[in-house]
Protein backbone atom coordinates (compact mmCIF):
# COMPACT_ATOMS: atom_id res chain seq x y z
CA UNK A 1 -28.17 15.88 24.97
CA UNK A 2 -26.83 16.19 21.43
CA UNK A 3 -28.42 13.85 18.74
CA UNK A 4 -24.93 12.49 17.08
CA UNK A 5 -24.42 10.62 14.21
CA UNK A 6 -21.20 9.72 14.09
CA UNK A 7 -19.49 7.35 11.38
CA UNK A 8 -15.55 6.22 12.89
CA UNK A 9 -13.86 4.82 9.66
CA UNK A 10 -10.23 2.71 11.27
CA UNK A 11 -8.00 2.71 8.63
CA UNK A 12 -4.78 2.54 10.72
CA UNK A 13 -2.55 -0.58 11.55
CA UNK A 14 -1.62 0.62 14.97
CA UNK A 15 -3.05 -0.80 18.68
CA UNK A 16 -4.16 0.64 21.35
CA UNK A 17 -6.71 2.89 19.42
CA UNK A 18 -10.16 4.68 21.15
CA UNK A 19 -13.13 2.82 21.22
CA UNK A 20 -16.04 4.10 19.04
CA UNK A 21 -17.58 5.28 22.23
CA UNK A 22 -15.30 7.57 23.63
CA UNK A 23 -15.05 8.79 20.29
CA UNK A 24 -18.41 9.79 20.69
CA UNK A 25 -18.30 11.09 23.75
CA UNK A 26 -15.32 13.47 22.91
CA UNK A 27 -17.11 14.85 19.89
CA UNK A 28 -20.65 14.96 21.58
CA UNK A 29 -18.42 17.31 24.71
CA UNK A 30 -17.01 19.68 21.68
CA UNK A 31 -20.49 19.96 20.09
CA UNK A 32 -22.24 20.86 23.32
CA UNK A 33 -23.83 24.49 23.54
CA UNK A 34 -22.65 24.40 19.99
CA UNK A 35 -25.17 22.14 18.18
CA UNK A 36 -28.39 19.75 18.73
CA UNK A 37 -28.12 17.32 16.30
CA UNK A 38 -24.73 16.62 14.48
CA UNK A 39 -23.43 14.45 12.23
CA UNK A 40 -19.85 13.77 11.38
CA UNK A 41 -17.30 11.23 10.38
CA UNK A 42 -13.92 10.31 12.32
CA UNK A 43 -11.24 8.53 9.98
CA UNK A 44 -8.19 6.85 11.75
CA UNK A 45 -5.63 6.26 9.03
CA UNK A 46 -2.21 5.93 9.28
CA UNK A 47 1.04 8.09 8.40
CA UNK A 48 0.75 7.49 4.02
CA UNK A 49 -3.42 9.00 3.64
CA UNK A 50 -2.47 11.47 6.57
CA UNK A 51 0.68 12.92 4.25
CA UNK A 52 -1.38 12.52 1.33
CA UNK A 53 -4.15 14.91 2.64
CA UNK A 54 -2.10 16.92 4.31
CA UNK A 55 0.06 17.36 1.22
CA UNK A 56 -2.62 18.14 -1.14
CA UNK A 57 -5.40 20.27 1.16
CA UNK A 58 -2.38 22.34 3.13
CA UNK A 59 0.71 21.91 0.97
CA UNK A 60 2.48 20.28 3.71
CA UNK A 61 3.92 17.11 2.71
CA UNK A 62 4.26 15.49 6.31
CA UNK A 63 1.70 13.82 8.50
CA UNK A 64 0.17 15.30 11.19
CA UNK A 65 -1.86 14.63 13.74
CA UNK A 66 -5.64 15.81 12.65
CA UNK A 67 -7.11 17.48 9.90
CA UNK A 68 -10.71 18.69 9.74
CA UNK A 69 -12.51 19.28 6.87
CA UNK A 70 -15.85 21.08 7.32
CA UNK A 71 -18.94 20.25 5.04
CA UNK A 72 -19.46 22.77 2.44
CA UNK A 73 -22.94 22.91 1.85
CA UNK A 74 -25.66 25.52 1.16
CA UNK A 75 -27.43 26.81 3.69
CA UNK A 76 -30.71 26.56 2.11
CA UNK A 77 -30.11 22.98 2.71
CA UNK A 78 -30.09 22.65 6.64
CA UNK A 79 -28.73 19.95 7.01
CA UNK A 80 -26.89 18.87 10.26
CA UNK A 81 -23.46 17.77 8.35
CA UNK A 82 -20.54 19.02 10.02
CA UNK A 83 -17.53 17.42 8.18
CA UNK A 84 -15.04 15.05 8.52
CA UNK A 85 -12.32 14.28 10.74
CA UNK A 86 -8.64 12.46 9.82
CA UNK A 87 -6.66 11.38 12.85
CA UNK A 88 -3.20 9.60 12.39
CA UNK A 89 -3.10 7.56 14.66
CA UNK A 90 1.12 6.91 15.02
CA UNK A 91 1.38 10.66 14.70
CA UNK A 92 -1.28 11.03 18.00
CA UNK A 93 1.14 8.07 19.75
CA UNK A 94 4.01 9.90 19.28
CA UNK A 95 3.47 13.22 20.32
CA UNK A 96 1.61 11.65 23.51
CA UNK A 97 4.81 10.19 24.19
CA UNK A 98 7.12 13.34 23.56
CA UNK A 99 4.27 15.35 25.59
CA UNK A 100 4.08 12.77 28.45
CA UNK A 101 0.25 12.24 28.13
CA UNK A 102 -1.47 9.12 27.78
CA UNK A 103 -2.62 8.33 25.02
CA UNK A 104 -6.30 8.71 25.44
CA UNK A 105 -6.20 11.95 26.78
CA UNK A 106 -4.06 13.13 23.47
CA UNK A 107 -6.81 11.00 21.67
CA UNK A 108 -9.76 13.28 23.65
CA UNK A 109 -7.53 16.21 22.94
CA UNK A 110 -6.65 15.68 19.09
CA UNK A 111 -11.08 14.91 18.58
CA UNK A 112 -11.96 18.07 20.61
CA UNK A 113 -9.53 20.15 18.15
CA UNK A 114 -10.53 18.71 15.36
CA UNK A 115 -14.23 19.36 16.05
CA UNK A 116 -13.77 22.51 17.34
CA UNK A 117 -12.40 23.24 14.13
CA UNK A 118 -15.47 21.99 12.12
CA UNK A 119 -17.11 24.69 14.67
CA UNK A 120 -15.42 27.06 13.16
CA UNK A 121 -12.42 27.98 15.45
CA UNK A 122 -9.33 28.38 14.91
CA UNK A 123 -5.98 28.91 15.91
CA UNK A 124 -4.00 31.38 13.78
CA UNK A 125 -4.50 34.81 15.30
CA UNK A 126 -3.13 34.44 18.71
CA UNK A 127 -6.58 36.12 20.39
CA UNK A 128 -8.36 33.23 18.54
CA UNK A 129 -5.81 31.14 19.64
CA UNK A 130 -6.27 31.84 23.14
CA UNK A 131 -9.66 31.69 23.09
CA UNK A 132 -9.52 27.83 21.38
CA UNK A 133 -7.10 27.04 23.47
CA UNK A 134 -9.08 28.12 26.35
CA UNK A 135 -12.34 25.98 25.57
CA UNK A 136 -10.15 22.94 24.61
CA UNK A 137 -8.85 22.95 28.50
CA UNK A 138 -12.33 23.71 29.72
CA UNK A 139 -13.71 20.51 27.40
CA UNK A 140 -11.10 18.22 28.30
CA UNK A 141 -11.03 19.12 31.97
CA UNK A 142 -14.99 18.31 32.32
CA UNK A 143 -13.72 14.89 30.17
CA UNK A 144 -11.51 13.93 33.29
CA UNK A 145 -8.08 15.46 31.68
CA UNK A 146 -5.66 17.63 32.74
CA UNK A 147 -5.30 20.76 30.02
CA UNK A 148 -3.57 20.03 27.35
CA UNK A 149 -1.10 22.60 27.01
CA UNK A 150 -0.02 22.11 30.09
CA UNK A 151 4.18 21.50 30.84
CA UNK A 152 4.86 18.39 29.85
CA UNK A 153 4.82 15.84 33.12
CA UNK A 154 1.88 17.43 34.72
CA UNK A 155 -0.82 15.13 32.49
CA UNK A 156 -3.03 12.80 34.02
């Protein structure tokens, strides 16, 4: 069992947004072998903060769908601080549309990226790729959802 402290921040306009507690859940799956005791924060903003960041920590001036932002901090320090999360929340609706998912699992999906990220993995060498990809479908498949790479029609 993972000791999680996890601060969700909803700065987004839109419906139909995860409940605090399967934000939770999703992060406390990602964390598990990973880390004992955790803390992070989850922000849910809409598409104007998510450009913003996006625009001024990746020069990409568009929204997109997470960004993760892992705590800096000295070692010496040991503290259990992993970061923070951003989520869009019309950018996650959309592509669950154009993907043909529902909307929670691209929710589960978007929060096991993003904290896989503050884990330190990444996606821009294909092997590391592969091997991110690989735990994402393995997470999300013990979460109750299909993998999310999968063809688009074949989500649960």
């Amino acid at each position: 069992m993972i000791d999680l402290t996890l601060d969700v921040q909803r700065a987004s306009r839109c419906m139909h947004l995860p409940s605090n507690q399967a934000i939770h859940s999703w992060v406390a799956k990602a964390l598990t072998g990973h880390r004992e005791v955790a803390e992070l924060s989850v922000r849910i903003v809409d598409r104007a903060e998510s450009q913003q960041l996006n625009s001024r920590y990746r020069g990409r001036d568009a929204p997109t769908n997470v960004l993760s932002f892992q705590a800096d901090l000295p070692a010496e320090l040991n503290l259990p601080l992993l970061g923070d999360l951003v989520i869009c929340a019309p950018v996650v609706q959309l592509e669950a549309e154009q993907q043909h998912k529902s909307l929670s699992a691209h929710w589960a999906h978007m929060t096991v990226h993003g904290t896989l990220h503050l884990l330190g993995y990444d996606h821009v060498e294909d092997a590391n790729a592969a091997v991110m990809e690989k735990l994402e479908a393995d997470l999300l498949a013990s979460l109750g959802f299909s993998a999310p790479y999968a063809p688009a029609g074949k989500a649960k």
